[in-house]
PDB file of N, CA and C in Angstrom:
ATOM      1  N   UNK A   1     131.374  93.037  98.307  1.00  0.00           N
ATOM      2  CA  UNK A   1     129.938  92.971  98.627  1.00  0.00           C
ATOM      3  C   UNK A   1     129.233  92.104  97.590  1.00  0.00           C
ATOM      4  N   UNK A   2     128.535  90.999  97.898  1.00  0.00           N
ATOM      5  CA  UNK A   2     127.591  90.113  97.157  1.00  0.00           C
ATOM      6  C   UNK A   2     126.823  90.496  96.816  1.00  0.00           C
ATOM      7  N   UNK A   3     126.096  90.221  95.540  1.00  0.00           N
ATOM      8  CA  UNK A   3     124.640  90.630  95.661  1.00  0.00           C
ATOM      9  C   UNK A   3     123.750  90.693  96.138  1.00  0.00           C
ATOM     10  N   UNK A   4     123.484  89.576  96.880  1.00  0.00           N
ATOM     11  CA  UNK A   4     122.520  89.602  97.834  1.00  0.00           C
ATOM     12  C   UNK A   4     122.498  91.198  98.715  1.00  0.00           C
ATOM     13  N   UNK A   5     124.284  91.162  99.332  1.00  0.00           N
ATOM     14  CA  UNK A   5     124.170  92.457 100.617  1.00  0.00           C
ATOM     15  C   UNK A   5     123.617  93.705  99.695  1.00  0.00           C
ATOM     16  N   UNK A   6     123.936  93.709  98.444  1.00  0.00           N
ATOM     17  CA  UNK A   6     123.616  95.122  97.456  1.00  0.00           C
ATOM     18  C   UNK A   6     122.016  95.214  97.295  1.00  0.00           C
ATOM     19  N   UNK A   7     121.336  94.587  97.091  1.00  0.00           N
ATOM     20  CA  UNK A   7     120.191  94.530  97.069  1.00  0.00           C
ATOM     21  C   UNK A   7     119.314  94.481  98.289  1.00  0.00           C
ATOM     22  N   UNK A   8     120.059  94.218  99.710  1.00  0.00           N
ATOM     23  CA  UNK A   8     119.839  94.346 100.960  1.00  0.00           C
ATOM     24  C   UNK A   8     119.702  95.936 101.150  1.00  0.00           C
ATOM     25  N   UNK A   9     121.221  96.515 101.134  1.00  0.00           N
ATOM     26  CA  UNK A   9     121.824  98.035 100.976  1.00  0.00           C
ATOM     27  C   UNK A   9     120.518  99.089 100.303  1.00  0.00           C
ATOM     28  N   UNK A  10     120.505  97.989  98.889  1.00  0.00           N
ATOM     29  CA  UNK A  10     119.673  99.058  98.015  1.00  0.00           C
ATOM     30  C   UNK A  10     118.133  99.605  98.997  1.00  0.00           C
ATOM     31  N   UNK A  11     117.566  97.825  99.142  1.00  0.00           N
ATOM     32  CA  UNK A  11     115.847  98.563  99.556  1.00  0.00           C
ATOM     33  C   UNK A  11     116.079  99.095 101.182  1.00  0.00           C
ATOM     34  N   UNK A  12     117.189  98.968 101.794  1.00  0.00           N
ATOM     35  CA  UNK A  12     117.646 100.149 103.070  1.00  0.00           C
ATOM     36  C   UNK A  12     117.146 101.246 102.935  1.00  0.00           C
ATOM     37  N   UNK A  13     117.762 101.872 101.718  1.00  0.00           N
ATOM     38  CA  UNK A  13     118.172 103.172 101.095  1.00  0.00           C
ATOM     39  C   UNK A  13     116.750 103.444 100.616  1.00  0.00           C
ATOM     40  N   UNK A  14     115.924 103.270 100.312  1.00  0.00           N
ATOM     41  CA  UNK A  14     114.996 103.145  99.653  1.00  0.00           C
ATOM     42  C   UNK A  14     113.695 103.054 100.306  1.00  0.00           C
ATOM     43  N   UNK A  15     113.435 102.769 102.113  1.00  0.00           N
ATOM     44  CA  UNK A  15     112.600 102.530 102.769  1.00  0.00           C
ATOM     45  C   UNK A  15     112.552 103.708 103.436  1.00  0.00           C
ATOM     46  N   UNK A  16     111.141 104.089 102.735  1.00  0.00           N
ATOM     47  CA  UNK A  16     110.725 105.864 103.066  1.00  0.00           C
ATOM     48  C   UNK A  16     110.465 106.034 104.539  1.00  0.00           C
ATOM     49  N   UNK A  17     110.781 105.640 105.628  1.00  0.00           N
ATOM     50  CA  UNK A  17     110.358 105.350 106.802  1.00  0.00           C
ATOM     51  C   UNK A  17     111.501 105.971 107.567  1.00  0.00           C
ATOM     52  N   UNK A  18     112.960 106.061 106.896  1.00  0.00           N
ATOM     53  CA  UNK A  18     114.258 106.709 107.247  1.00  0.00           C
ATOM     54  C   UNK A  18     114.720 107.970 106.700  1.00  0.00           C
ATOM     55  N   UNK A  19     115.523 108.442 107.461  1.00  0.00           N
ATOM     56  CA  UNK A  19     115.878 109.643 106.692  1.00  0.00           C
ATOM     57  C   UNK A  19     117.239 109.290 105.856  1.00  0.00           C
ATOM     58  N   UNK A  20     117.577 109.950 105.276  1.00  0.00           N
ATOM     59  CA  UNK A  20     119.055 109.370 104.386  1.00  0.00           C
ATOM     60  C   UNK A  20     119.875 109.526 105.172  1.00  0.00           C
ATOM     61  N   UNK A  21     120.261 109.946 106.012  1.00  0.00           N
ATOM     62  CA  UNK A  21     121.538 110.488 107.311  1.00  0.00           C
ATOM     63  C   UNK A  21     121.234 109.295 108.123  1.00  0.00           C
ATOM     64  N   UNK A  22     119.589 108.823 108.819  1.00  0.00           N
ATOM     65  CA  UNK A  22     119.610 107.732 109.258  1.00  0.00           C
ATOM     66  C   UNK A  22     120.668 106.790 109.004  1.00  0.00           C
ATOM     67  N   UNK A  23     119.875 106.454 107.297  1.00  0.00           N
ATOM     68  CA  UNK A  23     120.504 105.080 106.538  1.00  0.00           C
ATOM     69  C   UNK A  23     121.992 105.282 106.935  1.00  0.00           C
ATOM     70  N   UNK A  24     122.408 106.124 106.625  1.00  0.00           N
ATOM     71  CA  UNK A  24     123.822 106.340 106.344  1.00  0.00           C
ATOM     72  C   UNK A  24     124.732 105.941 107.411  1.00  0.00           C
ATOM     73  N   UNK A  25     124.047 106.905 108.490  1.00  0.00           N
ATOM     74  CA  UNK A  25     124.498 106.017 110.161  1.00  0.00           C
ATOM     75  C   UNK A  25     124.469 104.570 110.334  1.00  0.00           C
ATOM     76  N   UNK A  26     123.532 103.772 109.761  1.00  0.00           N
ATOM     77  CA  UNK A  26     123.170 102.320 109.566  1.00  0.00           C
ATOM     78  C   UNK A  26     124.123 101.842 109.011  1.00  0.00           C
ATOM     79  N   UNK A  27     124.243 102.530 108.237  1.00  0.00           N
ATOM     80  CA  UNK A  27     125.298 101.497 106.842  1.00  0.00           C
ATOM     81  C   UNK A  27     127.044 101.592 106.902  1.00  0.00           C
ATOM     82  N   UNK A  28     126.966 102.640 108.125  1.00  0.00           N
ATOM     83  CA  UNK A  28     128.581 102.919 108.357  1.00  0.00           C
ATOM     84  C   UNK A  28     128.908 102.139 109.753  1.00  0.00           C
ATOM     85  N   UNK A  29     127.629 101.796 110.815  1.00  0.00           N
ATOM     86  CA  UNK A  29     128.241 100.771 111.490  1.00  0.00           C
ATOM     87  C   UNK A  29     127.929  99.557 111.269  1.00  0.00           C
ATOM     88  N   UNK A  30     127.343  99.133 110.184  1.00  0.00           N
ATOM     89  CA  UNK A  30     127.234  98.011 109.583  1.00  0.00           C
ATOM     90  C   UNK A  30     128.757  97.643 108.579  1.00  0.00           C
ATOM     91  N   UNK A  31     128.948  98.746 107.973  1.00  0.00           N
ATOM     92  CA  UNK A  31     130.360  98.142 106.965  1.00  0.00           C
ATOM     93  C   UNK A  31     130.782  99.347 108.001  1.00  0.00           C
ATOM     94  N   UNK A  32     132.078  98.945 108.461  1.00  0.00           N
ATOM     95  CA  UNK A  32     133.186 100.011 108.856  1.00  0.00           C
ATOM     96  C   UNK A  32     133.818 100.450 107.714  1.00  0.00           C
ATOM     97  N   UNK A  33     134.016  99.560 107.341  1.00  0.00           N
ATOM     98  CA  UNK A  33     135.249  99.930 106.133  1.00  0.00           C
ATOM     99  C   UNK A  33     134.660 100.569 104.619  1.00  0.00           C
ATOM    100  N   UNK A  34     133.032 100.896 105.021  1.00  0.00           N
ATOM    101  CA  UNK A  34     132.636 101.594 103.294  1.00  0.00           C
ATOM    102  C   UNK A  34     133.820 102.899 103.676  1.00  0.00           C
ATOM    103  N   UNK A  35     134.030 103.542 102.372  1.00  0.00           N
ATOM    104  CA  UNK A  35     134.448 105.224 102.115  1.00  0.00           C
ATOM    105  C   UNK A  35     132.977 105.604 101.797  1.00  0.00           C
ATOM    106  N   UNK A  36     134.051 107.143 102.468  1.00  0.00           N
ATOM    107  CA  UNK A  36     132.703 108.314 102.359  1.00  0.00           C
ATOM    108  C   UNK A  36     132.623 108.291 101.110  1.00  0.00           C
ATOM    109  N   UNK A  37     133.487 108.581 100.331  1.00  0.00           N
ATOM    110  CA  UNK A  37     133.225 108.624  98.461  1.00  0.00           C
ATOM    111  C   UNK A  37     131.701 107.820  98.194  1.00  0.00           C
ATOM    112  N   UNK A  38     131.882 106.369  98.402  1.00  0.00           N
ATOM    113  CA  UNK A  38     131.634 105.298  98.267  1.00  0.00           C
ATOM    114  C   UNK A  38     130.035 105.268  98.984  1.00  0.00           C
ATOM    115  N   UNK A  39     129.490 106.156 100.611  1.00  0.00           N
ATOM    116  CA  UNK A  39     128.934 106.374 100.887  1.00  0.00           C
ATOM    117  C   UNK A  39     127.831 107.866 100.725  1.00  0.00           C
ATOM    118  N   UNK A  40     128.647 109.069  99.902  1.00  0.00           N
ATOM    119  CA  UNK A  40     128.007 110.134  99.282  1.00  0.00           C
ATOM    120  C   UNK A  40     127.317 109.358  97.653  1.00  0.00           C
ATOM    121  N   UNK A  41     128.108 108.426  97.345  1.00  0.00           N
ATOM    122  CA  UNK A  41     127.273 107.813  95.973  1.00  0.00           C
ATOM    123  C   UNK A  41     126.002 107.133  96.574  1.00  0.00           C
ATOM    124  N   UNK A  42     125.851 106.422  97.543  1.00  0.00           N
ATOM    125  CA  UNK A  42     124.797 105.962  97.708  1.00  0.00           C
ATOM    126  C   UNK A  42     123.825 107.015  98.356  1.00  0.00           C
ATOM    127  N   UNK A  43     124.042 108.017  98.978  1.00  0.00           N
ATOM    128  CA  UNK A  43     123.019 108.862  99.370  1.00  0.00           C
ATOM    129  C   UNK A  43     122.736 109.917  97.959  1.00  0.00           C
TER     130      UNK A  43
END
């Protein structure tokens, strides 16, 4: 992941408008391949 996508990821995560389970749904059919590990750190 580039920086750019991390800083994409980050203000995702961060846009009070979602719920975190939202994001999370977002961000798992966006990357297939994150881990849950990998996805409980970001929530």
């Amino acid at each position: 992941m580039d920086k750019n996508e991390t800083q994409k990821t980050e203000s995702t995560l961060t846009a009070p408008t979602e719920s975190p389970l939202m994001i999370a749904a977002e961000l798992v059919k966006a990357n297939g391949n994150m881990d849950v590990g990998k996805l409980k750190e970001l929530l």
